[in-house]
N, C-alpha and C. Protein backbone atom coordinates (compact mmCIF):
# COMPACT_ATOMS: atom_id res chain seq x y z
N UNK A 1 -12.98 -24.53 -30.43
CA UNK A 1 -12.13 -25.58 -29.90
C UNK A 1 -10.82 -25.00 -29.36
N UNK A 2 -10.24 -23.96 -29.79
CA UNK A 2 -9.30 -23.52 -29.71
C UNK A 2 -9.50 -22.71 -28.33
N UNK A 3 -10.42 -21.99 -27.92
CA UNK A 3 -10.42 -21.35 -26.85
C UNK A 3 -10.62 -22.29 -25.71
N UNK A 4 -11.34 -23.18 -25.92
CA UNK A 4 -11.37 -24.14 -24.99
C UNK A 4 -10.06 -24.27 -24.19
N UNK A 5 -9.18 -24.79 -25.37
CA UNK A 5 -8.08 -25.60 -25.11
C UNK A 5 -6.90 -24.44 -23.98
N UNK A 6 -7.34 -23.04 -24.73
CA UNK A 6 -6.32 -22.32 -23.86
C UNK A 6 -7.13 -21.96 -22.63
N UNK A 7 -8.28 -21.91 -22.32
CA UNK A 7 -8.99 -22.43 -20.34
C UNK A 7 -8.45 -23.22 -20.05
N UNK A 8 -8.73 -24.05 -20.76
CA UNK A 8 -7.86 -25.34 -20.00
C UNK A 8 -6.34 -25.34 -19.62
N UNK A 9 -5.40 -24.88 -20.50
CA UNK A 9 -4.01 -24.66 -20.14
C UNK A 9 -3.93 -23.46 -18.90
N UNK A 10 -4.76 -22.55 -19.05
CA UNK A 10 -4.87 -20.96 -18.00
C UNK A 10 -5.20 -21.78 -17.01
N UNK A 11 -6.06 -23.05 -16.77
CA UNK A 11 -6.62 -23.46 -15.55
C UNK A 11 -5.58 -24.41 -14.73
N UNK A 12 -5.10 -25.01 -15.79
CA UNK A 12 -4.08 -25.78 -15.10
C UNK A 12 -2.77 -24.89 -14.01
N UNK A 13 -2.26 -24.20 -15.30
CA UNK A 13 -1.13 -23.02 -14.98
C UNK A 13 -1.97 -22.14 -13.37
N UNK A 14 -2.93 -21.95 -13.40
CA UNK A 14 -3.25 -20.84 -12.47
C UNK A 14 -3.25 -22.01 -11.05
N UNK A 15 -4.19 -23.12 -11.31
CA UNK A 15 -3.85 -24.39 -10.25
C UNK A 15 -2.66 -24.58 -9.64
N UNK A 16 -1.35 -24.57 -10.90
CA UNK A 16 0.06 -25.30 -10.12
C UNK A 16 0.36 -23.80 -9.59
N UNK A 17 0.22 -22.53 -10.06
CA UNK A 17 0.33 -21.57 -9.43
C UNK A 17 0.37 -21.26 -8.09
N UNK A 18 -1.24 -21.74 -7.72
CA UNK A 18 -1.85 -21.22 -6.38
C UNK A 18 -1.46 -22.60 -5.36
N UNK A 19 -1.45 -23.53 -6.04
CA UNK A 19 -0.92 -25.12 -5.30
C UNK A 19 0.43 -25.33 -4.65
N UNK A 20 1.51 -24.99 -5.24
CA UNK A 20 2.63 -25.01 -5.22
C UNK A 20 3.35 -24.51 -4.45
N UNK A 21 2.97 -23.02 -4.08
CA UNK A 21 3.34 -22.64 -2.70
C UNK A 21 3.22 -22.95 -1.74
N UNK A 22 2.12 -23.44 -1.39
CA UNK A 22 1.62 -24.26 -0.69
C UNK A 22 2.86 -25.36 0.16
N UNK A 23 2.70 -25.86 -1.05
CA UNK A 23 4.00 -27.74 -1.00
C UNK A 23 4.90 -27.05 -0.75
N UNK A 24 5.48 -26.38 -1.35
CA UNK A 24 6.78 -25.82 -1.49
C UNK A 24 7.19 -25.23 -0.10
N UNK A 25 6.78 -24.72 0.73
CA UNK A 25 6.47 -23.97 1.98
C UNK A 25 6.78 -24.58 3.14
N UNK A 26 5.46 -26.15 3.25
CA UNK A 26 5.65 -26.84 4.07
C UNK A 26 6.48 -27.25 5.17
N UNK A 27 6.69 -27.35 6.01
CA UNK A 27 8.03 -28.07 6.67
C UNK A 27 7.33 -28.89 7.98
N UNK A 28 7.73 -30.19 7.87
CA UNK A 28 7.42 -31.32 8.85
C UNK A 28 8.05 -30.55 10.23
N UNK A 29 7.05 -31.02 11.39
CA UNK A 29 7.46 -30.96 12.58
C UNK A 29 8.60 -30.69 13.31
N UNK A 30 9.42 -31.46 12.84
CA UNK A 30 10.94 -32.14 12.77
C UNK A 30 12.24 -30.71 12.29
N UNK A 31 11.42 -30.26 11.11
CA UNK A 31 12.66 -29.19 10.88
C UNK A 31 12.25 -28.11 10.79
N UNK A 32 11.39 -27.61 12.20
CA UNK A 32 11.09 -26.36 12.67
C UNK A 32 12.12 -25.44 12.93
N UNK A 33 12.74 -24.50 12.41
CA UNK A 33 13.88 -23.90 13.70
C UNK A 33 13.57 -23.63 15.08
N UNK A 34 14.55 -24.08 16.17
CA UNK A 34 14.17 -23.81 17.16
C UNK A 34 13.65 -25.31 18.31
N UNK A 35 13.45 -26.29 17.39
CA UNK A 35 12.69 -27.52 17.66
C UNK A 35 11.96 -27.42 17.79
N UNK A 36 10.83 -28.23 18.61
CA UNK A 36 9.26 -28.76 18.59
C UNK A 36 8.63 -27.40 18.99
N UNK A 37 7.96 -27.35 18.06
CA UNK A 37 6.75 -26.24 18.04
C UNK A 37 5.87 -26.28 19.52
N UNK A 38 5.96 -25.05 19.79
CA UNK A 38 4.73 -24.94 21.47
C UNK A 38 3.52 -25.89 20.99
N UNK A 39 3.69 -26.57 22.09
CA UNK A 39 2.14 -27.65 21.93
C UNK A 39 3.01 -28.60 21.54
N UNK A 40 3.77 -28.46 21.31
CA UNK A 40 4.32 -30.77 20.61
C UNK A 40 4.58 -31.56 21.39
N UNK A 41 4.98 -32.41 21.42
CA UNK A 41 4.54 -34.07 22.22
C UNK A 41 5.03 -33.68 23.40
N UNK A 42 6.54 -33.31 23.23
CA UNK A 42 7.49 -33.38 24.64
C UNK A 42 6.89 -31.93 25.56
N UNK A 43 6.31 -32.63 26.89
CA UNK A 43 5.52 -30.85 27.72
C UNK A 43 6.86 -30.45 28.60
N UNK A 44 7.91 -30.79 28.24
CA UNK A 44 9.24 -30.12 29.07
C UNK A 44 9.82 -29.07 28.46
N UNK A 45 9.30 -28.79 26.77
CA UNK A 45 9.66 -27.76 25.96
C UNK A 45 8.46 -26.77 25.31
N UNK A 46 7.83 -26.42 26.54
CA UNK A 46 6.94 -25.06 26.33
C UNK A 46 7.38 -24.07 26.10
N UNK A 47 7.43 -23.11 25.24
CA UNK A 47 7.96 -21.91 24.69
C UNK A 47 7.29 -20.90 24.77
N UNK A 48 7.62 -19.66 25.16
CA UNK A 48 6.64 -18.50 24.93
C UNK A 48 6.76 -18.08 24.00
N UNK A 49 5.67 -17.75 23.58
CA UNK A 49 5.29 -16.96 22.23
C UNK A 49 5.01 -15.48 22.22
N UNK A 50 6.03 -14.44 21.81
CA UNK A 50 5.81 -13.17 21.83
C UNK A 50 5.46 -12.13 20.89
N UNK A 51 4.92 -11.85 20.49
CA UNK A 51 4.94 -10.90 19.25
C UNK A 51 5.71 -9.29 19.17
N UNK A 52 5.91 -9.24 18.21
CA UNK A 52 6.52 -7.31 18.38
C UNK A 52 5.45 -7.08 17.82
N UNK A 53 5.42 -5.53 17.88
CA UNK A 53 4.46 -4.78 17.51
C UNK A 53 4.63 -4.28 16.18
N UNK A 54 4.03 -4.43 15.34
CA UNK A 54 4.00 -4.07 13.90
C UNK A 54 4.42 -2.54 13.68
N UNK A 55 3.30 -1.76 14.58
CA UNK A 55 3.59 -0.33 13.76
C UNK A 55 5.12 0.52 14.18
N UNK A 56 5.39 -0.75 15.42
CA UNK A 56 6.68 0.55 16.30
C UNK A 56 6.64 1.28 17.01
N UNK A 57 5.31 1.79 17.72
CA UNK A 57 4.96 2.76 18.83
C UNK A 57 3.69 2.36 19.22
N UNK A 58 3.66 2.46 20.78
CA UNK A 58 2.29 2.51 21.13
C UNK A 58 1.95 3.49 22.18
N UNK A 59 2.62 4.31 21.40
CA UNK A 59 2.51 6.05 21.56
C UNK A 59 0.95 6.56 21.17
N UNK A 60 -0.02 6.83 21.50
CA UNK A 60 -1.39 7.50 21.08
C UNK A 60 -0.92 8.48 19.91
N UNK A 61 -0.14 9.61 20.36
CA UNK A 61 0.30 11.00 19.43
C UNK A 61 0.83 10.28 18.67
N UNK A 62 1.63 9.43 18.27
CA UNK A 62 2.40 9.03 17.51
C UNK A 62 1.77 8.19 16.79
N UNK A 63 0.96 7.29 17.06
CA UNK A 63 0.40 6.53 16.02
C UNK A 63 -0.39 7.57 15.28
N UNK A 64 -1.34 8.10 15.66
CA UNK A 64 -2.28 9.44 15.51
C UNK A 64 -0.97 9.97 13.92
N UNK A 65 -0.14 10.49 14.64
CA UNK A 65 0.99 11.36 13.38
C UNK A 65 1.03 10.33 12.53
N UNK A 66 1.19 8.89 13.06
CA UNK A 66 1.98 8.19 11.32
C UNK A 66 0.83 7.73 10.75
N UNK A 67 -0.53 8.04 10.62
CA UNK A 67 -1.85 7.50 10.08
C UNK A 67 -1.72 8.89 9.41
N UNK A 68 -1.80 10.31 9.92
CA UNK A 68 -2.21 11.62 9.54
C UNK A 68 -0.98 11.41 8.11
N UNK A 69 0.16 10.85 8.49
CA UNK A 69 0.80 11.23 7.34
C UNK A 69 1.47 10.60 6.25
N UNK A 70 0.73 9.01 6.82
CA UNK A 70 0.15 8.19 5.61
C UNK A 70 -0.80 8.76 4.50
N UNK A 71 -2.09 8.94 4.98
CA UNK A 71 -3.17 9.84 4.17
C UNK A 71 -2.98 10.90 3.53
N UNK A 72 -1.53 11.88 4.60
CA UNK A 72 -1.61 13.16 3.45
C UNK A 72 -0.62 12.66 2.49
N UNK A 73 0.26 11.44 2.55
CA UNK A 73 1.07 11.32 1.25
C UNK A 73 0.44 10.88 0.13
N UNK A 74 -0.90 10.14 0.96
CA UNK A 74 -1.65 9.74 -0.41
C UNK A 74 -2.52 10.30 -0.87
N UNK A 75 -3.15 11.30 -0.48
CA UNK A 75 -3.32 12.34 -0.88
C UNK A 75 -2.30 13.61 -1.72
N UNK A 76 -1.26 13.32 -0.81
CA UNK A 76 -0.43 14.26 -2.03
C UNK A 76 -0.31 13.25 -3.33
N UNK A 77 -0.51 12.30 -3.66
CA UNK A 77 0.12 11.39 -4.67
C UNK A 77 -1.19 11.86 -5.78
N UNK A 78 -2.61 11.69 -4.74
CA UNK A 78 -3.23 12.17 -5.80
C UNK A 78 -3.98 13.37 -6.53
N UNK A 79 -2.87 14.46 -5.90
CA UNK A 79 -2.91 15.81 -6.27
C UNK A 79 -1.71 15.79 -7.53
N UNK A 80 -0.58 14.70 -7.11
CA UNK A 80 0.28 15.37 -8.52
C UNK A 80 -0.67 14.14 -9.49
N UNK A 81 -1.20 13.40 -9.49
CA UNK A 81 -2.11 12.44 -10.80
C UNK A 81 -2.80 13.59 -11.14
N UNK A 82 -3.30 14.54 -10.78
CA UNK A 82 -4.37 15.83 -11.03
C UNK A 82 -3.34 16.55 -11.77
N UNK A 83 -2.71 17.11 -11.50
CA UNK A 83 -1.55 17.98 -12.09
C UNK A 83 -1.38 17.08 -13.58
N UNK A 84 -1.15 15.93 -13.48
CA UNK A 84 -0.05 15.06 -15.09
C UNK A 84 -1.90 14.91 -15.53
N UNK A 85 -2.92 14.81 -15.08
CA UNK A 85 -3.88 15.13 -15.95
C UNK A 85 -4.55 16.05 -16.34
N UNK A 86 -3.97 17.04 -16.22
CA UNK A 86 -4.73 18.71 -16.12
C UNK A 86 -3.56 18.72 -17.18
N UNK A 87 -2.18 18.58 -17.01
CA UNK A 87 -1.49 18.84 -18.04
C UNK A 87 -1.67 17.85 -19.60
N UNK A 88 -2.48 16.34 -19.77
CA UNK A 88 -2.67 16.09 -20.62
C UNK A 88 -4.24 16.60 -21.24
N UNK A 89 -4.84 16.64 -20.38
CA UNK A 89 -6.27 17.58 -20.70
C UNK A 89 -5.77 18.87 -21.81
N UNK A 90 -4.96 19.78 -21.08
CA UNK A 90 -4.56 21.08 -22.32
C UNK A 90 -3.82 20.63 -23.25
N UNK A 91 -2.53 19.93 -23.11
CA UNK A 91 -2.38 19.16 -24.21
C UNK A 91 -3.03 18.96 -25.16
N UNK A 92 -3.84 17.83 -24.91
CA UNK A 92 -4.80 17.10 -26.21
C UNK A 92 -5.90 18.32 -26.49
N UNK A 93 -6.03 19.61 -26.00
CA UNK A 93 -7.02 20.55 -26.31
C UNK A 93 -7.58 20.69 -27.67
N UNK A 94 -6.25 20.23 -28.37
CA UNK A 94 -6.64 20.79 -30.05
C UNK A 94 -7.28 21.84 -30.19
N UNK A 95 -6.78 23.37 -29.54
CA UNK A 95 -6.67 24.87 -30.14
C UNK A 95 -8.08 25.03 -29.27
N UNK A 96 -9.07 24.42 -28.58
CA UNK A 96 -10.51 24.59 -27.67
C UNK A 96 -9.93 25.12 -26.60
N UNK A 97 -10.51 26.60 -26.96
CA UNK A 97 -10.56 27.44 -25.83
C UNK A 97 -11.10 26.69 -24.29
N UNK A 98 -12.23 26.43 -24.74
CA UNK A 98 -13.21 25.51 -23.29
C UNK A 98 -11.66 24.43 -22.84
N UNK A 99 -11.77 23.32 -22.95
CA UNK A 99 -10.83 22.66 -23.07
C UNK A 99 -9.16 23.44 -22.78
N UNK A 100 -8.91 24.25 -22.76
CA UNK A 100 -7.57 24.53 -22.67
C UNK A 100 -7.63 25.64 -20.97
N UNK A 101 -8.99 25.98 -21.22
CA UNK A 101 -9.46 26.80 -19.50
C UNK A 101 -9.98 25.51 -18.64
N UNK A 102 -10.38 23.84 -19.28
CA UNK A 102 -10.75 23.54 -18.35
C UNK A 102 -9.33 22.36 -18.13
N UNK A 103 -8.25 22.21 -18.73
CA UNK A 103 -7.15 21.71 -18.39
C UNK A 103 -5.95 22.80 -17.30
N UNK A 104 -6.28 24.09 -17.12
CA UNK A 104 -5.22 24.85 -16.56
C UNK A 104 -6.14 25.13 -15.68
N UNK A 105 -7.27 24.91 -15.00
CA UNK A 105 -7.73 24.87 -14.18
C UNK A 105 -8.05 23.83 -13.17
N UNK A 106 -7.82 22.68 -13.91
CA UNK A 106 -7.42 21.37 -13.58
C UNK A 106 -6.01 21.33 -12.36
N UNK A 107 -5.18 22.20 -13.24
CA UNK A 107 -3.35 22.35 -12.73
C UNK A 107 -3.33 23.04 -11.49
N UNK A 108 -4.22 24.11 -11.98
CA UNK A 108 -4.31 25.73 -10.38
C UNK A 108 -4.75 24.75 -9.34
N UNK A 109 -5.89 24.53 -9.41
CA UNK A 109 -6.36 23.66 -8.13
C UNK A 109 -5.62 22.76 -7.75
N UNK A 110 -5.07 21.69 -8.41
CA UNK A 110 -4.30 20.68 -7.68
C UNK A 110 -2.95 21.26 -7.20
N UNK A 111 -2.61 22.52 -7.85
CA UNK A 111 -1.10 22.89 -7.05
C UNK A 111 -1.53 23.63 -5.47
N UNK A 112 -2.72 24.47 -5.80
CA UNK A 112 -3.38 24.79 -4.84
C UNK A 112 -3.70 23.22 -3.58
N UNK A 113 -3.92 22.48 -4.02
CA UNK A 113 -4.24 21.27 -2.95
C UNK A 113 -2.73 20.66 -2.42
N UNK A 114 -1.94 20.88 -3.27
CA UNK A 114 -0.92 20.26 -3.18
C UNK A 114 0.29 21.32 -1.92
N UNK A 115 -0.31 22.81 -2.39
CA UNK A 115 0.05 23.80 -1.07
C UNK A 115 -0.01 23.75 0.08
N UNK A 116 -1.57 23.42 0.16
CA UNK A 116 -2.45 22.80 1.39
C UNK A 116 -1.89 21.71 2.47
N UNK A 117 -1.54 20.81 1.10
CA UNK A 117 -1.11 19.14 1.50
C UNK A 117 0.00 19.53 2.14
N UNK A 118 1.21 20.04 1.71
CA UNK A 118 2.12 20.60 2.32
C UNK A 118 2.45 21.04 3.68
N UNK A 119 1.50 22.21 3.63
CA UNK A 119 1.39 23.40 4.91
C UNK A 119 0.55 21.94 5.96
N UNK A 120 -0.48 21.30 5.99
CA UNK A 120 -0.49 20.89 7.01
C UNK A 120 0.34 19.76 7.31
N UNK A 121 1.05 19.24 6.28
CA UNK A 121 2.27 18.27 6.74
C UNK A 121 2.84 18.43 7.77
N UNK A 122 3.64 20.25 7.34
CA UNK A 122 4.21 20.75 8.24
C UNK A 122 3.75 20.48 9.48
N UNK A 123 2.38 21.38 9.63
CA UNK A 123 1.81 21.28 11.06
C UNK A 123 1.83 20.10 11.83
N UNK A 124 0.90 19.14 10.80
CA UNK A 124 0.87 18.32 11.95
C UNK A 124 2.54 17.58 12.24
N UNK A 125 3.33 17.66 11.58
CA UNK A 125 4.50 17.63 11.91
C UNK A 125 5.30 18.00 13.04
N UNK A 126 5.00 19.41 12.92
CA UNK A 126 5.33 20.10 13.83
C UNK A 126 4.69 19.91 15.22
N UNK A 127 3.37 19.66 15.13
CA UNK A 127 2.86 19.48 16.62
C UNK A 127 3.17 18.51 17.44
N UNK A 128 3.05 17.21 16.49
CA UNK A 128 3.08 15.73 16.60
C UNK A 128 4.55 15.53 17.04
N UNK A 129 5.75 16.33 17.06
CA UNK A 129 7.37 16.54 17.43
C UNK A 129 6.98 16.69 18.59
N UNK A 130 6.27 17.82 18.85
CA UNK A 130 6.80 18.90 19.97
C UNK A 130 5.32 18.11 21.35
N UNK A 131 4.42 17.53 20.70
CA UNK A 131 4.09 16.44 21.90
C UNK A 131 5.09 15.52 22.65
């Protein structure tokens, strides 16, 4: 009975949750900034509608560079998670030889990847400038 009762409170709570923004958000016709929304009654106040461009360049090389160095940051992010778990791997070794060669081997490689990650930062850095 008891678990019941707390679905039922989680269901409500998660409802006014996802509902509420909703309402809350809203805004009538009327108090658009700007006045009547393109398309509304009066056709003497057509507006153009423009968008900017999200990424900031519509440079080829340049978009090309800020994708390359999105990926290598996240990739570097998950070379140092390799590193803080190679270092709790030897840690928790408890005196196991196996275990203490397979935590510092864990570390070599990811600093090794993390060299890598680096050096072609640079590069493509460097190229992606000098285009």
């Amino acid at each position: 009975m008891e678990i019941k009762r707390i679905k039922i409170i989680l269901g409500v709570c998660l409802f006014i949750l996802l509902m509420l923004p909703g309402l809350t958000f809203a805004l009538p016709d009327s108090d658009i900034p700007g006045g009547n929304p393109p398309g509304g009654n009066d056709p003497n106040s057509a507006k153009t509608v423009s968008l900017t461009n999200p990424i900031g360049s519509s440079d080829v090389p340049t978009l090309i560079g800020k994708i390359i160095s999105a990926v290598l940051g996240v990739i570097g992010s998950l070379a140092l998670l390799m590193v803080i778990y190679g270092g709790f791997t030897w840690m928790l070794a408890a005196g196991s030889s196996e275990k203490i060669k397979k935590g510092r081997d864990i570390i070599v490689w990811a600093i090794l990847g993390l060299v890598v990650i680096f050096t072609s930062y640079a590069l493509v850095r460097f190229v992606i400038t000098s285009i």
